[in-house]
C-alpha atoms as a PDB file:
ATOM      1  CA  UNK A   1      62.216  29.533  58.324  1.00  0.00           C
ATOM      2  CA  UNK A   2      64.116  31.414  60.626  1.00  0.00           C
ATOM      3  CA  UNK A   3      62.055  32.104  64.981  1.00  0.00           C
ATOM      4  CA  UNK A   4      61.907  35.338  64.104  1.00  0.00           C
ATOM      5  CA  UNK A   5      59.214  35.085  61.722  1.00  0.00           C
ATOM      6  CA  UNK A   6      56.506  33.181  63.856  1.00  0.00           C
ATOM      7  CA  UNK A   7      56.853  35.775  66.736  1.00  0.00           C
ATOM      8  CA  UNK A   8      54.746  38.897  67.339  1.00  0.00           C
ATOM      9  CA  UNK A   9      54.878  41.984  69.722  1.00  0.00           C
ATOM     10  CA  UNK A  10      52.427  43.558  71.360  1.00  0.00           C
ATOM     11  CA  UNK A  11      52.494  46.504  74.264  1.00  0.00           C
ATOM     12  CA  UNK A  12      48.739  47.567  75.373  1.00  0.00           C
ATOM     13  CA  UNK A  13      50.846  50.091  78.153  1.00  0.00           C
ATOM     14  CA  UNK A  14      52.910  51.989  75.584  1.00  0.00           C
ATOM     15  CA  UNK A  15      49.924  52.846  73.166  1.00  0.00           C
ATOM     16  CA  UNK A  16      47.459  53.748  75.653  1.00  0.00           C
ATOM     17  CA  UNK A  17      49.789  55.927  77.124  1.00  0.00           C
ATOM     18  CA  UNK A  18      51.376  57.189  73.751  1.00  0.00           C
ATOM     19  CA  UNK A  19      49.441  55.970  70.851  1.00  0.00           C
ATOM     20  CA  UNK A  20      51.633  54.897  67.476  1.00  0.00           C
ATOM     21  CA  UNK A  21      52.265  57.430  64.597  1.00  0.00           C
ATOM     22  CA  UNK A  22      55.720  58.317  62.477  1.00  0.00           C
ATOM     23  CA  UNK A  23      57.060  60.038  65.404  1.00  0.00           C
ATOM     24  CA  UNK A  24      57.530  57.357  67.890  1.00  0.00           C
ATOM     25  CA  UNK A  25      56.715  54.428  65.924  1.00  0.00           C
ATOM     26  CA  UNK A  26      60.708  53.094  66.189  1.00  0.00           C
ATOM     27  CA  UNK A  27      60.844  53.955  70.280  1.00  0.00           C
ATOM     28  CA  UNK A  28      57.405  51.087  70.602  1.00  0.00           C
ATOM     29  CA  UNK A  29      60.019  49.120  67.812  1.00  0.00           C
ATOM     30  CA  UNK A  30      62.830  49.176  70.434  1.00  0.00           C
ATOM     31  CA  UNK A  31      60.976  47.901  73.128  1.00  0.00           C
ATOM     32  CA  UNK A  32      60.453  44.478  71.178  1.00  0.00           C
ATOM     33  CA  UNK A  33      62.409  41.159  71.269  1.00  0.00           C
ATOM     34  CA  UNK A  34      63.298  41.712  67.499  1.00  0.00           C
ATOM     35  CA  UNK A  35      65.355  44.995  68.387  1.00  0.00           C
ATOM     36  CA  UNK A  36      68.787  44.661  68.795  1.00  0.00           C
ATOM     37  CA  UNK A  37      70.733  47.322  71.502  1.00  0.00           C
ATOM     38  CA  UNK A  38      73.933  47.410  70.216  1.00  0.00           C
ATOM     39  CA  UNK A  39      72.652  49.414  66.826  1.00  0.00           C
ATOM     40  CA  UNK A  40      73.206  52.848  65.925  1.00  0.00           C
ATOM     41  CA  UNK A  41      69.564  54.246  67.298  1.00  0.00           C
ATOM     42  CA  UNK A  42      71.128  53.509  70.713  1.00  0.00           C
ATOM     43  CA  UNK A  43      74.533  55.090  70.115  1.00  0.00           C
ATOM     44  CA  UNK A  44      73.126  58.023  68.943  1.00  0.00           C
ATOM     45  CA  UNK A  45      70.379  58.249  71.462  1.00  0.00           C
ATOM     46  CA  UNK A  46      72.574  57.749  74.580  1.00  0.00           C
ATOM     47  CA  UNK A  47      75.257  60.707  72.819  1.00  0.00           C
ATOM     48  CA  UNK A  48      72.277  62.976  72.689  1.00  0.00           C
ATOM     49  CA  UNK A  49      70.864  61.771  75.965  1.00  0.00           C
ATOM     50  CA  UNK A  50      71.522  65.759  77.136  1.00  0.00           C
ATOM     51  CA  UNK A  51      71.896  67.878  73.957  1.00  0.00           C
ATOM     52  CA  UNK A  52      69.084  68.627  71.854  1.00  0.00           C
ATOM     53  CA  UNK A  53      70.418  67.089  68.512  1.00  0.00           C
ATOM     54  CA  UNK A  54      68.290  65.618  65.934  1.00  0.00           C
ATOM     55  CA  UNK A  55      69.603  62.227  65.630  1.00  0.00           C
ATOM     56  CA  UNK A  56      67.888  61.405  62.097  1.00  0.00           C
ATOM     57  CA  UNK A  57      70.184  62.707  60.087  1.00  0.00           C
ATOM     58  CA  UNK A  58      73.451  60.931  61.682  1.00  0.00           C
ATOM     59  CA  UNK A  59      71.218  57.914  61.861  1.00  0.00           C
ATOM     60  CA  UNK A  60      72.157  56.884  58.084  1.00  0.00           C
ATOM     61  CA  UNK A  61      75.089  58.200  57.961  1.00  0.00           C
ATOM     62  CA  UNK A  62      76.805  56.348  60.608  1.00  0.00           C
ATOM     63  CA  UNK A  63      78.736  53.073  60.270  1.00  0.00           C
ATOM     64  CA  UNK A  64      77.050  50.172  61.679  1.00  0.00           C
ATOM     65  CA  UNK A  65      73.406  48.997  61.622  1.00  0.00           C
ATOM     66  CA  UNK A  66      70.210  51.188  62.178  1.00  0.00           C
ATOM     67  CA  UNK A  67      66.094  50.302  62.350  1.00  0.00           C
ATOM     68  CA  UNK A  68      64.137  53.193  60.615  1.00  0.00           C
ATOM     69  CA  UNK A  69      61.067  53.749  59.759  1.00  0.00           C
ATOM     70  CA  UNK A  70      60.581  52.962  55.857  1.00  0.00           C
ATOM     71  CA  UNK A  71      56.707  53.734  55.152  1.00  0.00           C
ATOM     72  CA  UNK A  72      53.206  54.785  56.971  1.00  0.00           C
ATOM     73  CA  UNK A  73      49.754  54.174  55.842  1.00  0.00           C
ATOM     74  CA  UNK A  74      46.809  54.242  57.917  1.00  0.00           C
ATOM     75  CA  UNK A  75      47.432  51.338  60.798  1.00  0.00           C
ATOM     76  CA  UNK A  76      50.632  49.900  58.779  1.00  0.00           C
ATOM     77  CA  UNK A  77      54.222  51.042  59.446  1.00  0.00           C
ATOM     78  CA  UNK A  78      56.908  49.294  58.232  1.00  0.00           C
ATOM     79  CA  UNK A  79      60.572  49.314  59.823  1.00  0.00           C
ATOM     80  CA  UNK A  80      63.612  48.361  57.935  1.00  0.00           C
ATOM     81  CA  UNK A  81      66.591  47.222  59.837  1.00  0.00           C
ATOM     82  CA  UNK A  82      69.551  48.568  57.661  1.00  0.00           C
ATOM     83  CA  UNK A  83      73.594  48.666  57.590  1.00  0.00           C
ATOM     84  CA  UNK A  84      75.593  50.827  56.590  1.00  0.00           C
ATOM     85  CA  UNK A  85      79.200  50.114  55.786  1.00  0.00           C
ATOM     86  CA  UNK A  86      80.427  54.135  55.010  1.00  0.00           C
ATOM     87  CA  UNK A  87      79.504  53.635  50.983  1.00  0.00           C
ATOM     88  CA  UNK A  88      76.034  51.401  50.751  1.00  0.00           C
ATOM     89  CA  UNK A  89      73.480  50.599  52.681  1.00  0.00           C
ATOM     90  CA  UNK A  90      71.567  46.981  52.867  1.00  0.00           C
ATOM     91  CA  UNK A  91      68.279  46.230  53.797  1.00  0.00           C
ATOM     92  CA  UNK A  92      68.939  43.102  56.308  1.00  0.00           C
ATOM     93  CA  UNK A  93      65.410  42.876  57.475  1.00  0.00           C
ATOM     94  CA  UNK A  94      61.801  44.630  57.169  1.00  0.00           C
ATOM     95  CA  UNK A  95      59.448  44.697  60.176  1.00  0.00           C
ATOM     96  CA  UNK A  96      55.452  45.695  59.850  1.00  0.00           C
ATOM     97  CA  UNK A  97      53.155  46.764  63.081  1.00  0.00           C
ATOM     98  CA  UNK A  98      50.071  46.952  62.103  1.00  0.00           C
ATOM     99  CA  UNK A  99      47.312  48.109  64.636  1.00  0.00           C
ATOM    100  CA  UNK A 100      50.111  47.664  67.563  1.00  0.00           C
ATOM    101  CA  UNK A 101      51.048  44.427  66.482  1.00  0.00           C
ATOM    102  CA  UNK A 102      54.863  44.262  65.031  1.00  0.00           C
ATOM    103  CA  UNK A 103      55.777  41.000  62.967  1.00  0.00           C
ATOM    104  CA  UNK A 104      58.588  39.865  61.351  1.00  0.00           C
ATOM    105  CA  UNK A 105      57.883  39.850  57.318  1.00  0.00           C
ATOM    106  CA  UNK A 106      58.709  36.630  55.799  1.00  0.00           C
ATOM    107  CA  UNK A 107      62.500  36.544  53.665  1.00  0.00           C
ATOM    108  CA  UNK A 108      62.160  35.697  49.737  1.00  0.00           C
ATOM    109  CA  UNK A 109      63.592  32.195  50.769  1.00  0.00           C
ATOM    110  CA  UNK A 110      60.762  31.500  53.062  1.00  0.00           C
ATOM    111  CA  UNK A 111      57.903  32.168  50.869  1.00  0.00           C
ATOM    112  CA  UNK A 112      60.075  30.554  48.022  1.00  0.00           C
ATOM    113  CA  UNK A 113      59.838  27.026  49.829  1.00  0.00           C
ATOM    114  CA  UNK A 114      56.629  27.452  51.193  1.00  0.00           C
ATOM    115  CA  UNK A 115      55.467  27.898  47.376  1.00  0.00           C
ATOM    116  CA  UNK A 116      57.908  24.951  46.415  1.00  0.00           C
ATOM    117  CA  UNK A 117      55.963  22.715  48.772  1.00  0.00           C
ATOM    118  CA  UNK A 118      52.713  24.142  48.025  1.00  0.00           C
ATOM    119  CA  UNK A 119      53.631  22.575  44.055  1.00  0.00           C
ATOM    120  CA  UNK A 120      54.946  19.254  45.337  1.00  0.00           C
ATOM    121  CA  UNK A 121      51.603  18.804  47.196  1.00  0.00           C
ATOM    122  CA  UNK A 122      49.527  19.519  44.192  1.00  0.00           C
ATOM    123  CA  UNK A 123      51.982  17.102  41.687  1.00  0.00           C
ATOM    124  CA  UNK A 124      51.953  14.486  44.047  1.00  0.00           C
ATOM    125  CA  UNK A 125      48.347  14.922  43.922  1.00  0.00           C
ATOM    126  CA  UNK A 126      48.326  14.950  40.369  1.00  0.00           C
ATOM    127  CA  UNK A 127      50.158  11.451  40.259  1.00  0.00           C
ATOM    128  CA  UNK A 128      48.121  10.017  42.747  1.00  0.00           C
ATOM    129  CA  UNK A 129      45.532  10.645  40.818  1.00  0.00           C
ATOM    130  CA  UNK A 130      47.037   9.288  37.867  1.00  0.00           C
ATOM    131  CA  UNK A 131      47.868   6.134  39.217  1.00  0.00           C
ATOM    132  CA  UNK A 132      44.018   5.417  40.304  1.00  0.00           C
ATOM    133  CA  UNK A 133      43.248   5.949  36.843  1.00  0.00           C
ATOM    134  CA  UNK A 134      46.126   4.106  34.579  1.00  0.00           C
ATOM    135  CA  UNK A 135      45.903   0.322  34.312  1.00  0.00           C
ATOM    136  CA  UNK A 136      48.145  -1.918  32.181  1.00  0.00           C
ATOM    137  CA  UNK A 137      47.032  -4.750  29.975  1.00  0.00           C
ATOM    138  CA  UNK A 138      49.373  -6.997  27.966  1.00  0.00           C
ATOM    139  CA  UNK A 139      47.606  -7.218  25.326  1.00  0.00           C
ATOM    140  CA  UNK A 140      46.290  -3.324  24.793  1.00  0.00           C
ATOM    141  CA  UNK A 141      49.544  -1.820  26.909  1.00  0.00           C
ATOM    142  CA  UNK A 142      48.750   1.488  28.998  1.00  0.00           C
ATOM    143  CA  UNK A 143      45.415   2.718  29.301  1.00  0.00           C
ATOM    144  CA  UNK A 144      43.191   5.133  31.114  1.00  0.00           C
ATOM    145  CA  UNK A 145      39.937   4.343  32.791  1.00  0.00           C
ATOM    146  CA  UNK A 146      37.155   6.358  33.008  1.00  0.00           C
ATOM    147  CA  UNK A 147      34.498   5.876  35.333  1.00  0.00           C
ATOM    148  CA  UNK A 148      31.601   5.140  32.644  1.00  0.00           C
ATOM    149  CA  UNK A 149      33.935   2.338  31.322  1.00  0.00           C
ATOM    150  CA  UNK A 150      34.090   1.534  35.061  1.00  0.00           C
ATOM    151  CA  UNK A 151      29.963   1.609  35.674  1.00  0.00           C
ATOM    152  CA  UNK A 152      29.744  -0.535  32.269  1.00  0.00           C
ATOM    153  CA  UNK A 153      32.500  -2.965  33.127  1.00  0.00           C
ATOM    154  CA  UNK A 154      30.747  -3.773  36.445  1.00  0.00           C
ATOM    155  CA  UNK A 155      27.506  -3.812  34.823  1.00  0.00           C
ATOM    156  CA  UNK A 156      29.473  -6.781  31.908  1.00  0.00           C
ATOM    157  CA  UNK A 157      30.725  -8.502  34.708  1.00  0.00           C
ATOM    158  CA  UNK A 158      27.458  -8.585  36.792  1.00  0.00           C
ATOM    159  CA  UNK A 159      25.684 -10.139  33.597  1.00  0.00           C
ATOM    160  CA  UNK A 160      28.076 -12.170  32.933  1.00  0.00           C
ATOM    161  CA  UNK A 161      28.542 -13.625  36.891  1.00  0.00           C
ATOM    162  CA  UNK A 162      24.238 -13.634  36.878  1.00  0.00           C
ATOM    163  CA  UNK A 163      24.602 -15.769  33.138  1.00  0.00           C
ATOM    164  CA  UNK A 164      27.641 -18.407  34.825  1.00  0.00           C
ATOM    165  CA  UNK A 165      24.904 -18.579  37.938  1.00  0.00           C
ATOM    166  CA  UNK A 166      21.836 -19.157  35.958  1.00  0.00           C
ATOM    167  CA  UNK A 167      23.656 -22.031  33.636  1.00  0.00           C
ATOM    168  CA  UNK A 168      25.040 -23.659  37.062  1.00  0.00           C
ATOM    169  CA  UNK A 169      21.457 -23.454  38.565  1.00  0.00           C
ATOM    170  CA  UNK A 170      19.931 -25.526  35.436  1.00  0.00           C
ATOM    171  CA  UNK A 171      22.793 -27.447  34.818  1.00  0.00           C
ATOM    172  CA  UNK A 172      22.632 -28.998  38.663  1.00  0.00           C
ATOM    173  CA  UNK A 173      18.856 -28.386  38.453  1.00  0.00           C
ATOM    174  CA  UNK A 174      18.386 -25.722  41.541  1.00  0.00           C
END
């Protein structure tokens, strides 16, 4: 798993002074450690620094790589960092901020191994589990116990131990 996705961002100042909605959702995004300054927001934002141009159309239509917001719902916004190489555009990363918070969201491979390992765990249970209850016998081969056969083998061999004790007691007259 890459850092990235065990950080998290969080800036009390900014939304008590400003609050989060669609409108300035990507300027809280910029003031993160996951936002990168060399990307086309910043480009555009210095080049309009002192005309009043409306940067999001150029934003996608620029060469290089942009962060934009992708989707609102109530207290979730989700930012996609994108590049665009003058014919497609590639998601590279997704970010979420939910109630102020901004995380990383988790790549394919990540939640691909962590369900990998999640499987080994429960077959390696599985065999461990198996092994308690095979047992080998040259005469009958593999077989399975089961815990009744267990209860009444202990049972046979506690008569059986009581039986050899009783004859020894009589026999050496105890």
């Amino acid at each position: 798993m890459l850092e990235e996705e065990y950080l998290c961002f969080y800036d009390q100042n900014f939304i008590s002074t400003y609050g989060l909605s669609s409108s300035n959702i990507v300027d809280y995004f910029s003031s993160s450690q996951f936002y990168n300054r060399q990307c086309v927001n910043e480009i555009l934002k210095m080049q309009s620094q002192f005309a009043n141009i409306d940067i999001s159309d150029k934003l996608t239509s620029t060469i290089g790589f942009y962060y934009i917001l992708e989707h609102q719902a109530d207290n979730l916004f989700v930012i996609a960092k994108k590049e665009f190489d003058g014919y497609t555009t590639i998601v590279l990363k997704v970010y979420y901020c939910m109630f102020g918070y901004i995380y990383c969201a988790p790549t394919l491979k990540s939640i691909s191994d962590a369900r990998t390992i999640d499987c080994l765990s429960h077959l390696n249970d599985a065999l461990d589990k198996y092994e308690q209850k095979k047992k080998f016998s040259w005469l009958r081969g593999l077989e399975f116990k089961d815990k009744r056969e267990d209860n009444e083998k202990n049972k046979e061999d506690t008569k059986l131990m009581f039986e050899i004790f009783h004859e020894f007691c009589i026999k050496n007259k105890l």
